[in-house]
C-alpha atoms as a PDB file:
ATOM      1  CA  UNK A   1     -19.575  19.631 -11.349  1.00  0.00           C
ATOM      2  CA  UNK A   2     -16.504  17.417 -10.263  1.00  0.00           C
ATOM      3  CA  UNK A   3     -13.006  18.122 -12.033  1.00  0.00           C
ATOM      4  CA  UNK A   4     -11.711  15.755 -13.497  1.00  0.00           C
ATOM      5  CA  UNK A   5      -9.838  13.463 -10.653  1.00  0.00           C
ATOM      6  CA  UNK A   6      -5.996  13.210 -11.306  1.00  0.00           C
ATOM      7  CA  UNK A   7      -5.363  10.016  -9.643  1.00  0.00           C
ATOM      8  CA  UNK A   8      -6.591   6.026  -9.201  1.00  0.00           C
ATOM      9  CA  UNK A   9     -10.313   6.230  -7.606  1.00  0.00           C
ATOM     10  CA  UNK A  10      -8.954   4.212  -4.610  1.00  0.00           C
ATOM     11  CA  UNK A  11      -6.469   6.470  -3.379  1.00  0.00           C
ATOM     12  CA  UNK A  12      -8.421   9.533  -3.196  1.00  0.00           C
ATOM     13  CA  UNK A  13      -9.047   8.931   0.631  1.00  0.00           C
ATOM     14  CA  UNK A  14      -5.513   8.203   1.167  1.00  0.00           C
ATOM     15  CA  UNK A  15      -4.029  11.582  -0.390  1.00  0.00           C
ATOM     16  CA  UNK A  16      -7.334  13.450   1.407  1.00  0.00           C
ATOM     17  CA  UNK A  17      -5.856  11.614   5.105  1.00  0.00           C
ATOM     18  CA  UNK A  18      -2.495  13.892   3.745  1.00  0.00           C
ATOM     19  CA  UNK A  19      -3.786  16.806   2.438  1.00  0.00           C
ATOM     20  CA  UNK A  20      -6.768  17.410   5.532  1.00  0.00           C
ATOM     21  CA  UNK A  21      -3.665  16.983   8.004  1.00  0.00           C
ATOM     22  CA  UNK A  22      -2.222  19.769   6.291  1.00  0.00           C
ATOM     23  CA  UNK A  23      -4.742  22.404   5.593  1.00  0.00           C
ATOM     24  CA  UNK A  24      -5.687  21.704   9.152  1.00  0.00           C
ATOM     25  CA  UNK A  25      -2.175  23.001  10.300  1.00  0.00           C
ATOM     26  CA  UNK A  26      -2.474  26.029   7.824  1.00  0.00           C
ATOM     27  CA  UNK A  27      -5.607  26.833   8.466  1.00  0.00           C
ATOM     28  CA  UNK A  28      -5.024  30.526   9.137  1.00  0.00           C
ATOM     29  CA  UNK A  29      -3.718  30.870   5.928  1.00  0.00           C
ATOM     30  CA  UNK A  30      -6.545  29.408   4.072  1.00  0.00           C
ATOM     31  CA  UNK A  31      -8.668  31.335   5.451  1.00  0.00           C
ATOM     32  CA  UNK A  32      -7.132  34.711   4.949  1.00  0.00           C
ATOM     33  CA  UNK A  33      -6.457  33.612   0.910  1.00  0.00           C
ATOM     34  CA  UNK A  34     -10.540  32.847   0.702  1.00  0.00           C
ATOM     35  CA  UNK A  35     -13.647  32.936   3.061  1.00  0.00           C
ATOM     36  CA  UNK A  36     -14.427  29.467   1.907  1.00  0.00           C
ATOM     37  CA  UNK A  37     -12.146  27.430   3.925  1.00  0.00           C
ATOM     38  CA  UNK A  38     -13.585  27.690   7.307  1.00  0.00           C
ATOM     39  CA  UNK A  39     -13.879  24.754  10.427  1.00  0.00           C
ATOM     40  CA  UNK A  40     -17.158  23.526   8.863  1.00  0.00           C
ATOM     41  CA  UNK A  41     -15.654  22.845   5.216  1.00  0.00           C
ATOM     42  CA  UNK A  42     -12.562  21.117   7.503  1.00  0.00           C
ATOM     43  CA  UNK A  43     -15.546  18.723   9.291  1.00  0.00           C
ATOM     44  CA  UNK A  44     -17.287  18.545   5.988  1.00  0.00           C
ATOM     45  CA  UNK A  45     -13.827  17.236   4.647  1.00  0.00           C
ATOM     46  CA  UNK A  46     -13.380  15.340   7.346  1.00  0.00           C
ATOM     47  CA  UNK A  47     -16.897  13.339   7.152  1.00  0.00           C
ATOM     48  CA  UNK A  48     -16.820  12.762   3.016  1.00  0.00           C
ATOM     49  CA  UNK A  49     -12.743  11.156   3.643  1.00  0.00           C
ATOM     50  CA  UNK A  50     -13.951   8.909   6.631  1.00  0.00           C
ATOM     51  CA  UNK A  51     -17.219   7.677   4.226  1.00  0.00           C
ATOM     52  CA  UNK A  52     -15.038   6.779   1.247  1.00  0.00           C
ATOM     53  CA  UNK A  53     -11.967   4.994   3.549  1.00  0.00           C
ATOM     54  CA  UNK A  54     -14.979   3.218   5.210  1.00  0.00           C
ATOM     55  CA  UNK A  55     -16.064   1.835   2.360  1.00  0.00           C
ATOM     56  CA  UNK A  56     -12.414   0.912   0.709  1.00  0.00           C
ATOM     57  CA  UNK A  57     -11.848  -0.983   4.447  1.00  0.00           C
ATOM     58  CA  UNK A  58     -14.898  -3.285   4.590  1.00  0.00           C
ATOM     59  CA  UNK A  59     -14.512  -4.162   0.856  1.00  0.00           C
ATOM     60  CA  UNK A  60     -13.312  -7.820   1.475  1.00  0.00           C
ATOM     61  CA  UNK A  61     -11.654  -7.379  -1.670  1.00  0.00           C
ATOM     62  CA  UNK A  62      -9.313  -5.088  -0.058  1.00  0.00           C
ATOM     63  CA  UNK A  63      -8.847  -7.588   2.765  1.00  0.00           C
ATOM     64  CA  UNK A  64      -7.284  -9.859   0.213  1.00  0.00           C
ATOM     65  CA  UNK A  65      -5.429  -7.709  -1.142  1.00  0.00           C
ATOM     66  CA  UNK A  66      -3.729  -6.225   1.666  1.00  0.00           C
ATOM     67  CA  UNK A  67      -2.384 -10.097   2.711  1.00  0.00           C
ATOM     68  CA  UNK A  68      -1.512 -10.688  -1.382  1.00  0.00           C
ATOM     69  CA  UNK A  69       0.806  -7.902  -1.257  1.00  0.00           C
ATOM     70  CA  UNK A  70       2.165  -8.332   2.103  1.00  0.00           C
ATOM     71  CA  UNK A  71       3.040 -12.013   1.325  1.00  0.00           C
ATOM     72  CA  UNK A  72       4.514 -10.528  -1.978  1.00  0.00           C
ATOM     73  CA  UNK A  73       6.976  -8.451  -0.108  1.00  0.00           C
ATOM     74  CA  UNK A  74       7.459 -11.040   2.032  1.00  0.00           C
ATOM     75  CA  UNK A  75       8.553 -13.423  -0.700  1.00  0.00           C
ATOM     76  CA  UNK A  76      10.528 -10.708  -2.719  1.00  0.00           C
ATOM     77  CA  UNK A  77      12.517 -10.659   0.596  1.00  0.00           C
ATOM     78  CA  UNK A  78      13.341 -14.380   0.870  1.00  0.00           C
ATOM     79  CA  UNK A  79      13.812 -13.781  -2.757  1.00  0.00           C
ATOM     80  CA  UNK A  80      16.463 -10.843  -1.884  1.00  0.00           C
ATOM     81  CA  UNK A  81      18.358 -13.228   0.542  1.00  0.00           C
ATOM     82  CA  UNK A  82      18.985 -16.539  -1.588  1.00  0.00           C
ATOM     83  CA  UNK A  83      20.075 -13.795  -3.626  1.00  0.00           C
ATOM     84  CA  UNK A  84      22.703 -12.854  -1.040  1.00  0.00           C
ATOM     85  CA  UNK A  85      24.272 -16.351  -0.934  1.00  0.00           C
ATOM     86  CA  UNK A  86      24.493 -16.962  -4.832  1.00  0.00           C
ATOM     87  CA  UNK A  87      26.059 -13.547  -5.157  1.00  0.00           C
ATOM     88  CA  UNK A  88      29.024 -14.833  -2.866  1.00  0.00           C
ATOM     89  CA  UNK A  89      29.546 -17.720  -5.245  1.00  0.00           C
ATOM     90  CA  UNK A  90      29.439 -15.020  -8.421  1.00  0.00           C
ATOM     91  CA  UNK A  91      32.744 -13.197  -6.439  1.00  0.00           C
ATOM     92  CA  UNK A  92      34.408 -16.294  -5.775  1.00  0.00           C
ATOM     93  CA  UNK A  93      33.905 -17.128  -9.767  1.00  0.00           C
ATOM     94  CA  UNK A  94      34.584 -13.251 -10.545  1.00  0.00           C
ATOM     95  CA  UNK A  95      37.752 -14.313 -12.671  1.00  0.00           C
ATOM     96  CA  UNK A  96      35.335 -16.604 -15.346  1.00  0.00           C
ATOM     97  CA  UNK A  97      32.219 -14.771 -14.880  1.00  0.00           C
ATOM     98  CA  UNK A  98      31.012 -11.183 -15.475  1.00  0.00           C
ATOM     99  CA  UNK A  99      28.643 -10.485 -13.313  1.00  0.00           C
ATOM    100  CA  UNK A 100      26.701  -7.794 -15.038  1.00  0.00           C
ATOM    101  CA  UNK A 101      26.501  -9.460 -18.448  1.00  0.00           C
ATOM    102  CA  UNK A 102      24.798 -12.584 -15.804  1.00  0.00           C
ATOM    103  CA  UNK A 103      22.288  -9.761 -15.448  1.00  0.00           C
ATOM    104  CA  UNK A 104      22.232  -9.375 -11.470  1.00  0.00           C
ATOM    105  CA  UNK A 105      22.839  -5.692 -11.635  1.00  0.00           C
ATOM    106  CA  UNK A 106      19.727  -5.105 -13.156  1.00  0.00           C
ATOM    107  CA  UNK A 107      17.850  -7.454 -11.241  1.00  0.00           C
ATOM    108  CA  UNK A 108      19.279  -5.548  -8.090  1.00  0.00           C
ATOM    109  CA  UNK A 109      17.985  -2.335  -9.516  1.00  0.00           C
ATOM    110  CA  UNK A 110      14.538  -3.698  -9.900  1.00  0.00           C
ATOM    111  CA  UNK A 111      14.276  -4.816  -6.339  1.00  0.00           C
ATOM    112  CA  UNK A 112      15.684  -1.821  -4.906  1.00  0.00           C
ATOM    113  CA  UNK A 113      13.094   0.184  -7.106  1.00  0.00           C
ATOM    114  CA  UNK A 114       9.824  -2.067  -5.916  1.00  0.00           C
ATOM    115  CA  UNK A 115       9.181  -2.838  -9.594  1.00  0.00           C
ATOM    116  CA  UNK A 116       8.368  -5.982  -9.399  1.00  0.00           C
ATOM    117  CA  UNK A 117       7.347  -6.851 -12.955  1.00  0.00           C
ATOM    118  CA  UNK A 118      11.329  -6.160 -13.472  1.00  0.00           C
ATOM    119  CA  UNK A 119      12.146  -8.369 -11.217  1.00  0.00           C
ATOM    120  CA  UNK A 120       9.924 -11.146 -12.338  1.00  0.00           C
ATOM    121  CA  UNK A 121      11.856 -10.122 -16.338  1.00  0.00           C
ATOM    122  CA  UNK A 122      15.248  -9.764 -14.934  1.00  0.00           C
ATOM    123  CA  UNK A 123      14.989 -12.623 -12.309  1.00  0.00           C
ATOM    124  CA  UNK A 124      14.450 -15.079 -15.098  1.00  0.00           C
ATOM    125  CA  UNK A 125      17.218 -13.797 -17.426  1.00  0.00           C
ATOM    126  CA  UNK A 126      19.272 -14.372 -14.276  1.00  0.00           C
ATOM    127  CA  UNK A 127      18.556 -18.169 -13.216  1.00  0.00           C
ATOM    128  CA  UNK A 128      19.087 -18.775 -17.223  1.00  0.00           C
ATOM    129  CA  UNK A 129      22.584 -17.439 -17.193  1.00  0.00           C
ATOM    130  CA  UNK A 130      23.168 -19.160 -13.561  1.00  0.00           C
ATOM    131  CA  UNK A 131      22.023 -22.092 -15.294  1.00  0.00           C
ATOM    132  CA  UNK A 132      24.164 -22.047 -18.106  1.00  0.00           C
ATOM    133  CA  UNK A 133      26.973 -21.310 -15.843  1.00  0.00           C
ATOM    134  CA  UNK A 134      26.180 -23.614 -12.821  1.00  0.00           C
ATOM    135  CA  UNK A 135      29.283 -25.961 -13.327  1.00  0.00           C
ATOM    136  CA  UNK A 136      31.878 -23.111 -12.677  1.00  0.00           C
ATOM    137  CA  UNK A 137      29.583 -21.820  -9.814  1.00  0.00           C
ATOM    138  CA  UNK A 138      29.068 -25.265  -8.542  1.00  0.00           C
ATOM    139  CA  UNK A 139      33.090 -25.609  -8.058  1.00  0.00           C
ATOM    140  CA  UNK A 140      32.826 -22.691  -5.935  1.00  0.00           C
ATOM    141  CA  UNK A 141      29.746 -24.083  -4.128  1.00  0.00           C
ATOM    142  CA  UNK A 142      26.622 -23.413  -5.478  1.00  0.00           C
ATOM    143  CA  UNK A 143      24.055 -26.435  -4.967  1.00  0.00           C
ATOM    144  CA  UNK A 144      21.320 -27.552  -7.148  1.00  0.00           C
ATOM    145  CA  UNK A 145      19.007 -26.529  -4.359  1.00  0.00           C
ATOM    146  CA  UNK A 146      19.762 -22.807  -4.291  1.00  0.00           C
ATOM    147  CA  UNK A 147      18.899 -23.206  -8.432  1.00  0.00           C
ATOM    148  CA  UNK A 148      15.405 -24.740  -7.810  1.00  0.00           C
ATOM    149  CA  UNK A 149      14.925 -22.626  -4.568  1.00  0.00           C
ATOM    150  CA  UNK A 150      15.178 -19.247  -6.516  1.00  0.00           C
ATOM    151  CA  UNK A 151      13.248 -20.812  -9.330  1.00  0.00           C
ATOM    152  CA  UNK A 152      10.139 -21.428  -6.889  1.00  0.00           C
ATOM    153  CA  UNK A 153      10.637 -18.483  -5.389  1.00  0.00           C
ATOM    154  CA  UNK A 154      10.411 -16.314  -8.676  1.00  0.00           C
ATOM    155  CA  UNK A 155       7.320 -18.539  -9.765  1.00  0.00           C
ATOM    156  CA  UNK A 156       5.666 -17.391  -6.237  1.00  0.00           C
ATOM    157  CA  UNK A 157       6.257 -13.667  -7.039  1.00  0.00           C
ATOM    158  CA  UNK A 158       5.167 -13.684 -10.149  1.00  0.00           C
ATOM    159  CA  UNK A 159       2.105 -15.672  -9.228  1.00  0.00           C
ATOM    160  CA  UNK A 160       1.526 -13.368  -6.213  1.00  0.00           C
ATOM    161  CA  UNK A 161       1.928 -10.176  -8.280  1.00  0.00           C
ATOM    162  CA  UNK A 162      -0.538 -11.241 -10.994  1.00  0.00           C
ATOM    163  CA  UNK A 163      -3.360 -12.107  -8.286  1.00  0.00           C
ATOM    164  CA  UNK A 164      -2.728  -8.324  -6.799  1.00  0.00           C
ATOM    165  CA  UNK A 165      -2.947  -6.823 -10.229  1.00  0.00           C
ATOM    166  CA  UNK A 166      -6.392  -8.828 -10.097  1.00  0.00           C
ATOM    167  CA  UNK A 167      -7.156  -7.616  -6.926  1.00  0.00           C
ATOM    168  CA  UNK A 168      -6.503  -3.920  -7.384  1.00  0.00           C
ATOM    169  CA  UNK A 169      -8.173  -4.415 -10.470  1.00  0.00           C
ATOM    170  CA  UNK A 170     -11.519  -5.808  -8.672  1.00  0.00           C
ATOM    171  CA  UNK A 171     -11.379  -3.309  -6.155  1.00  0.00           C
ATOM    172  CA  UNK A 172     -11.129  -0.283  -8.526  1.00  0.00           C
ATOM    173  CA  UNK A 173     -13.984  -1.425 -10.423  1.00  0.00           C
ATOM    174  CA  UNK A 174     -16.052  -1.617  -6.876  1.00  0.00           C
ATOM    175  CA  UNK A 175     -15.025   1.707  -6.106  1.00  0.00           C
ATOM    176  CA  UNK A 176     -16.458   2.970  -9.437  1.00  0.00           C
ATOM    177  CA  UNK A 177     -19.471   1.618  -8.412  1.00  0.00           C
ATOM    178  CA  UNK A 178     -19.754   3.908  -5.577  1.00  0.00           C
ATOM    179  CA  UNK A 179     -17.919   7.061  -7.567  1.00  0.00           C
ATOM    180  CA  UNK A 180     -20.646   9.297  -6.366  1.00  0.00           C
ATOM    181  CA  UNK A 181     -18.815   9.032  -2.659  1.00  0.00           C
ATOM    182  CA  UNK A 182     -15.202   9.653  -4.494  1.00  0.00           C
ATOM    183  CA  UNK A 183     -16.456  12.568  -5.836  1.00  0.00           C
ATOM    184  CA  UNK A 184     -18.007  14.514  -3.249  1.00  0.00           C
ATOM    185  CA  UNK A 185     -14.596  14.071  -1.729  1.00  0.00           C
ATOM    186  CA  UNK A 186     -12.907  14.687  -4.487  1.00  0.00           C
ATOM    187  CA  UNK A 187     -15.239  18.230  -5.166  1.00  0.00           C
ATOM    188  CA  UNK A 188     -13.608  18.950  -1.619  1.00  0.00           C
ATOM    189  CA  UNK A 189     -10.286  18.217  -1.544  1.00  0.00           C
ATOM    190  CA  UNK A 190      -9.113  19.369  -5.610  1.00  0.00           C
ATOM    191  CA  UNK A 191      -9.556  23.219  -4.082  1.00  0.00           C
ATOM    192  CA  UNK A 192      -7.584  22.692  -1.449  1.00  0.00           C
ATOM    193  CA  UNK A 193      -4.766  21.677  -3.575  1.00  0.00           C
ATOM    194  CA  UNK A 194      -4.996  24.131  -5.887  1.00  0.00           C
ATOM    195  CA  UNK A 195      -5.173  27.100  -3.210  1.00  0.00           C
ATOM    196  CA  UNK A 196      -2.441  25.591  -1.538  1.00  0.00           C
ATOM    197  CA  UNK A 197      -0.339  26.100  -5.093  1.00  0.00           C
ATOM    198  CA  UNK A 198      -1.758  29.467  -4.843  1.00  0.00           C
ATOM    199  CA  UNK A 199      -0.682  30.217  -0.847  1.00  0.00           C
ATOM    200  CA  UNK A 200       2.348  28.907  -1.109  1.00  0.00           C
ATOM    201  CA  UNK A 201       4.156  28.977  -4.608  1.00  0.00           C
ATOM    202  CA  UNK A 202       7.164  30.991  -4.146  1.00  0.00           C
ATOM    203  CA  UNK A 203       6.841  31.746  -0.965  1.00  0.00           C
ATOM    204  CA  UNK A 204       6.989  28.464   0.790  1.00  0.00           C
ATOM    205  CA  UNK A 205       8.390  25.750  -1.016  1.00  0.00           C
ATOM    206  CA  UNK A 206       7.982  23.206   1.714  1.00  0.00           C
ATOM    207  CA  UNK A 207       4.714  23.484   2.337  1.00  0.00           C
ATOM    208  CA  UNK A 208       3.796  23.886  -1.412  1.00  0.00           C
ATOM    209  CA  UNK A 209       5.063  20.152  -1.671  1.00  0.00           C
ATOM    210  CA  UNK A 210       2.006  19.003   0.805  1.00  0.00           C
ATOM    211  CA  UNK A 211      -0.406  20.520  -1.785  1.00  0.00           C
ATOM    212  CA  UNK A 212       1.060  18.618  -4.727  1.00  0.00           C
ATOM    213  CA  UNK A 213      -0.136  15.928  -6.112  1.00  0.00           C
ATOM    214  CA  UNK A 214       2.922  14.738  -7.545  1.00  0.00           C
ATOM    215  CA  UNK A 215       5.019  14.796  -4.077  1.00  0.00           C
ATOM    216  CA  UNK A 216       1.918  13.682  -2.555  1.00  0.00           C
ATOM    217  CA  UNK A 217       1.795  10.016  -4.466  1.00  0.00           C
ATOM    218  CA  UNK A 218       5.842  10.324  -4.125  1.00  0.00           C
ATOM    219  CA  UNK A 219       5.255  10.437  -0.233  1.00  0.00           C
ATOM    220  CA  UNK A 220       2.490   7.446  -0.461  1.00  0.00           C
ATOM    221  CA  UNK A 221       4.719   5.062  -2.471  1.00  0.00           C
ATOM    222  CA  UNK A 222       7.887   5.776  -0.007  1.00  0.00           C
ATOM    223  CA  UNK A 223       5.270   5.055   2.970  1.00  0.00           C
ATOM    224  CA  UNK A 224       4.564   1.725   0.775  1.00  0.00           C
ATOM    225  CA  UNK A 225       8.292   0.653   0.556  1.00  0.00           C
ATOM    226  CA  UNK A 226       9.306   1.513   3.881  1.00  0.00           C
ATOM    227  CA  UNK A 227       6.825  -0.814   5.539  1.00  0.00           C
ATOM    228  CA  UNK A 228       7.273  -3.218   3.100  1.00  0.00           C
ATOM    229  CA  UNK A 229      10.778  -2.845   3.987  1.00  0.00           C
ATOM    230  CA  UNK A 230       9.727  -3.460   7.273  1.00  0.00           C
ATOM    231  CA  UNK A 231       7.965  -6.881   7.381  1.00  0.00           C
ATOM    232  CA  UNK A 232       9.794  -9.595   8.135  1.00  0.00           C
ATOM    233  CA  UNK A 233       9.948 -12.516   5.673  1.00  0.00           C
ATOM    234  CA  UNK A 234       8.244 -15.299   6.783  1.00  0.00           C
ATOM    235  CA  UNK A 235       9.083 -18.835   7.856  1.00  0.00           C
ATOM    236  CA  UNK A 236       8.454 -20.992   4.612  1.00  0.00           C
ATOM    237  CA  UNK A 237       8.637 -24.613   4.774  1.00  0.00           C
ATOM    238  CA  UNK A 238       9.107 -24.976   1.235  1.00  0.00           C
ATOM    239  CA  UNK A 239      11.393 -22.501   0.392  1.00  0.00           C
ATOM    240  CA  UNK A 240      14.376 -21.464   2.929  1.00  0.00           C
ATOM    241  CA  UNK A 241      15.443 -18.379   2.560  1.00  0.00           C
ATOM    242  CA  UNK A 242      19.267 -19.360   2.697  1.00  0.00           C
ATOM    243  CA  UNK A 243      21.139 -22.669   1.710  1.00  0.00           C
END
């Protein structure tokens, strides 16, 4: 019978790709804890994780979502260098402005942190207050154009984050379709984990931390950031980045 699986459907494969590198490595020590984990449970493993990424990759729903949230990050950069520019203006108006109460601190926070439905809350307290103060800003150079250029580009990411919620919705409900696949490899991979706990708890904290599910999804969502860090923001016509 499967235990009860502690994580979204669709990543299951993902945090097996982790965990099989792992008890590969420590093999040895697997073995000696219980005569269960052997080679063949490994190529078992193995076989059920390449079945259930198969079948997350050729879901075309995943193919759409995989360009929605790159052209999110991609927009929440040309969203993060406007921001650059206006923030100049804010120090040159420092003596009639406070620049927290305008609410960019927060909105900073929220972009550093990836949470984008903060930044789509904090980015439109934001352009109200720029708004309300756009005549002192304007004396130190802001344009109308930087205004309506953040604007769109706010209404872009929050467009673009409410068709990936869709998305990751559609695709979790095709991957419960097929939950007999997620949990065969779920029925291998939940002992792993919890023998690794057992190997390794007080004894090797480092290696306990590739067992845990926890540090596990920490890792995955770093792994996230980082290459959305990495993608460059794209040439947009419509919306240029800087003024």
């Amino acid at each position: 019978m499967t235990t009860k699986i502690h994580s979204k459907i669709e990543e299951i494969p993902t945090i097996a790709d982790f965990v099989l590198a792992s008890v590969t490595r420590d093999l040895a020590d697997f073995t000696a804890y219980s005569p269960i984990f052997t080679e063949a449970y490994l190529t078992d493993f193995e076989a059920k994780r390449k079945i259930a990424t198969e079948l997350i990759m050729t879901d075309s729903v995943n193919y759409e979502l995989k360009a929605t949230t790159a052209e999110l990050y991609k927009q929440l950069k040309n969203f993060r260098s406007l921001l650059v520019r206006i923030e100049g203006y804010l120090h040159l108006a420092t003596g009639n402005l406070n620049n927290e109460k305008l609410g960019l601190v927060k909105l900073r926070l929220n972009i550093n942190k990836g949470n984008i439905e903060g930044v789509i809350l904090n980015g439109r307290s934001f352009i109200t207050n720029l708004t309300k103060n756009k005549t002192v800003l304007m004396e130190k150079g802001l344009k109308q154009e930087q205004l309506d250029n953040i604007t769109t580009l706010l209404n872009t990411i929050e467009r673009l984050n409410k068709e990936q919620n869709l998305l990751q919705s559609k695709r979790s409900e095709n991957c419960l379709k097929n939950r007999d696949i997620f949990n065969n490899l779920w029925d291998l991979l939940w002992p792993v984990m919890k023998a690794g706990k057992a190997i390794y708890k007080g004894t090797n904290e480092s290696k306990l931390k590739d067992y845990t599910m926890t540090q596990i999804q920490k890792r995955m969502n770093n792994e996230r950031k980082k290459a959305a860090a990495d993608a460059e923001p794209p040439a947009d016509p419509a919306v240029e980045p800087a003024k």
